[in-house]
C-alpha atoms as a PDB file:
ATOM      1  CA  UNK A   1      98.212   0.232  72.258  1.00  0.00           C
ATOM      2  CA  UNK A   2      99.917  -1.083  74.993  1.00  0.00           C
ATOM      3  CA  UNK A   3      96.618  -1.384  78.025  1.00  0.00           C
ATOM      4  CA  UNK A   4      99.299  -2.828  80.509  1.00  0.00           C
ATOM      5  CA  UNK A   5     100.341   0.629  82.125  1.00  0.00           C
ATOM      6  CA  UNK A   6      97.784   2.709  80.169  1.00  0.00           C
ATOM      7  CA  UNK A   7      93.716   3.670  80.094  1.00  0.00           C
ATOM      8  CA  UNK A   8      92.869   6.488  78.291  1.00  0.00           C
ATOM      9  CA  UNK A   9      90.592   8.680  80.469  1.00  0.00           C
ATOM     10  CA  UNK A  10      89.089  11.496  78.355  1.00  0.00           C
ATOM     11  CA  UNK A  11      89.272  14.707  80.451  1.00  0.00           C
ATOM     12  CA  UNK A  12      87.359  17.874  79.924  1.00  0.00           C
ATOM     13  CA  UNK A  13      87.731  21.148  81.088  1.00  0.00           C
ATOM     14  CA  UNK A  14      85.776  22.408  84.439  1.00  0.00           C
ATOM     15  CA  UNK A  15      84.685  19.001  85.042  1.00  0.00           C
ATOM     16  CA  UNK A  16      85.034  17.509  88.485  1.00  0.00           C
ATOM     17  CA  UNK A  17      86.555  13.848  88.657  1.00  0.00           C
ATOM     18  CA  UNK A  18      86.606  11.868  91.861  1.00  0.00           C
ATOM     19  CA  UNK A  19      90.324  10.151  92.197  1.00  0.00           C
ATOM     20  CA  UNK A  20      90.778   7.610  94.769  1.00  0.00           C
ATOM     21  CA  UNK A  21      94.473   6.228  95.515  1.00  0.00           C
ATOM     22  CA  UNK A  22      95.297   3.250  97.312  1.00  0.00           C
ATOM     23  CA  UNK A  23      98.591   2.059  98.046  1.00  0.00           C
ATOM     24  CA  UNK A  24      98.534  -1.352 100.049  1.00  0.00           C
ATOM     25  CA  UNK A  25     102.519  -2.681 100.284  1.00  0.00           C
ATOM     26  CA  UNK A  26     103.502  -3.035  96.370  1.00  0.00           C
ATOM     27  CA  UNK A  27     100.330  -3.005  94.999  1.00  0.00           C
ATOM     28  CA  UNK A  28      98.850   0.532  93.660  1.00  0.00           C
ATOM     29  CA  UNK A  29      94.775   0.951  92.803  1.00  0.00           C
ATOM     30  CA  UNK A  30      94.261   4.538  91.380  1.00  0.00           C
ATOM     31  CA  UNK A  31      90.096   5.035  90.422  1.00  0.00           C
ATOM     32  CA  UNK A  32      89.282   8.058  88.191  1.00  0.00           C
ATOM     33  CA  UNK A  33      85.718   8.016  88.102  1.00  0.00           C
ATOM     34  CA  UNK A  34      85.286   4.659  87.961  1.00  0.00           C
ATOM     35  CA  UNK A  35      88.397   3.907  85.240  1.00  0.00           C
ATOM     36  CA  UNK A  36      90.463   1.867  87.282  1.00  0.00           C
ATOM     37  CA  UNK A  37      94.874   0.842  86.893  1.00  0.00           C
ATOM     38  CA  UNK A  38      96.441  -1.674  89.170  1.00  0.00           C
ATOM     39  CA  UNK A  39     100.139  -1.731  89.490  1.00  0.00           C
ATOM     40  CA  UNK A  40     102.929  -3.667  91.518  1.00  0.00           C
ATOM     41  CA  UNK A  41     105.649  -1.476  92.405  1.00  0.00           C
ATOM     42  CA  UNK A  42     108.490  -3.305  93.399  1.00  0.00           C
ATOM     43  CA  UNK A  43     110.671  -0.260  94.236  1.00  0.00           C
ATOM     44  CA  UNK A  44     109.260   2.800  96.233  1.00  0.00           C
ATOM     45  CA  UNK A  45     111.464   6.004  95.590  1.00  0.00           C
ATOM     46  CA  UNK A  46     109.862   7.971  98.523  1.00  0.00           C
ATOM     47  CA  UNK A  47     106.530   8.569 100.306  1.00  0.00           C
ATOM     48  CA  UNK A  48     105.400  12.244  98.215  1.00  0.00           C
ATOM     49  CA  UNK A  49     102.193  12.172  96.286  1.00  0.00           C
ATOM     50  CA  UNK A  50     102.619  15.013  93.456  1.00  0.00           C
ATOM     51  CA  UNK A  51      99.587  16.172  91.058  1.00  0.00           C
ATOM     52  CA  UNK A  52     100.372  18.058  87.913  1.00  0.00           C
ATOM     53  CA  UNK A  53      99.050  19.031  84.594  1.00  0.00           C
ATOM     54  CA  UNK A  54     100.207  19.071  81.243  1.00  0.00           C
ATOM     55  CA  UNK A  55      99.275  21.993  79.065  1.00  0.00           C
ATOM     56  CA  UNK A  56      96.971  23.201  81.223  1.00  0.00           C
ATOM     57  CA  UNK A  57      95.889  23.612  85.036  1.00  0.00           C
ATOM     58  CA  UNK A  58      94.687  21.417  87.447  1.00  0.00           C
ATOM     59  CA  UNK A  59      92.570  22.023  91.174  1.00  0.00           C
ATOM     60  CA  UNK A  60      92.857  19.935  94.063  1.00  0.00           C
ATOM     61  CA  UNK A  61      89.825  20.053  96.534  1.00  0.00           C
ATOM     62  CA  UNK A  62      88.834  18.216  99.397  1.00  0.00           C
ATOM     63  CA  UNK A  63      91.744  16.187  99.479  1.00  0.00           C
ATOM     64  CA  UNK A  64      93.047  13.439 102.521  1.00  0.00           C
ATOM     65  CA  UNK A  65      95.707  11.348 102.972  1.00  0.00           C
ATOM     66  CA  UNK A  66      95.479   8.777 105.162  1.00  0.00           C
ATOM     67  CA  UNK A  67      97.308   5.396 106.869  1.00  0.00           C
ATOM     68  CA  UNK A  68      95.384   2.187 106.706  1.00  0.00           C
ATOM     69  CA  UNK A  69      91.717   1.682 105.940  1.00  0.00           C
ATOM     70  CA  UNK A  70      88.632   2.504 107.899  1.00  0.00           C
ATOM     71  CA  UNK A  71      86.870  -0.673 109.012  1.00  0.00           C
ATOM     72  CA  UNK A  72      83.372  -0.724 108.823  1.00  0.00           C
END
């Protein structure tokens, strides 16, 4: 298995997951709860953020994007 650009995440139906993205210059943190992948992107193709499902259906809720962290 190749665990550079892959973690398996086991989903199940009607379940809620918590997704956090962050996108600081080239480097990419996504967090599904609490299964974390890191990536450098070198070359950004645009600015959208897309969600989609597979064989199946997905439900976005309570859902922000924003620009630059909140200090504490």
């Amino acid at each position: 298995m190749n665990i550079g650009l892959e973690r398996p995440i086991g989903l199940e139906a009607g379940h809620t997951y918590h997704i956090r993205l962050v996108v600081d210059d080239t480097i990419g943190m996504l967090h599904v709860d609490g299964v974390a992948l890191n990536v450098r992107m070198y070359e950004r193709p645009g600015e959208s953020l897309g969600v989609f499902a597979t064989d199946g259906t997905v439900e976005v809720r309570n859902a922000s994007i924003a620009r630059g962290l909140k200090r504490k």
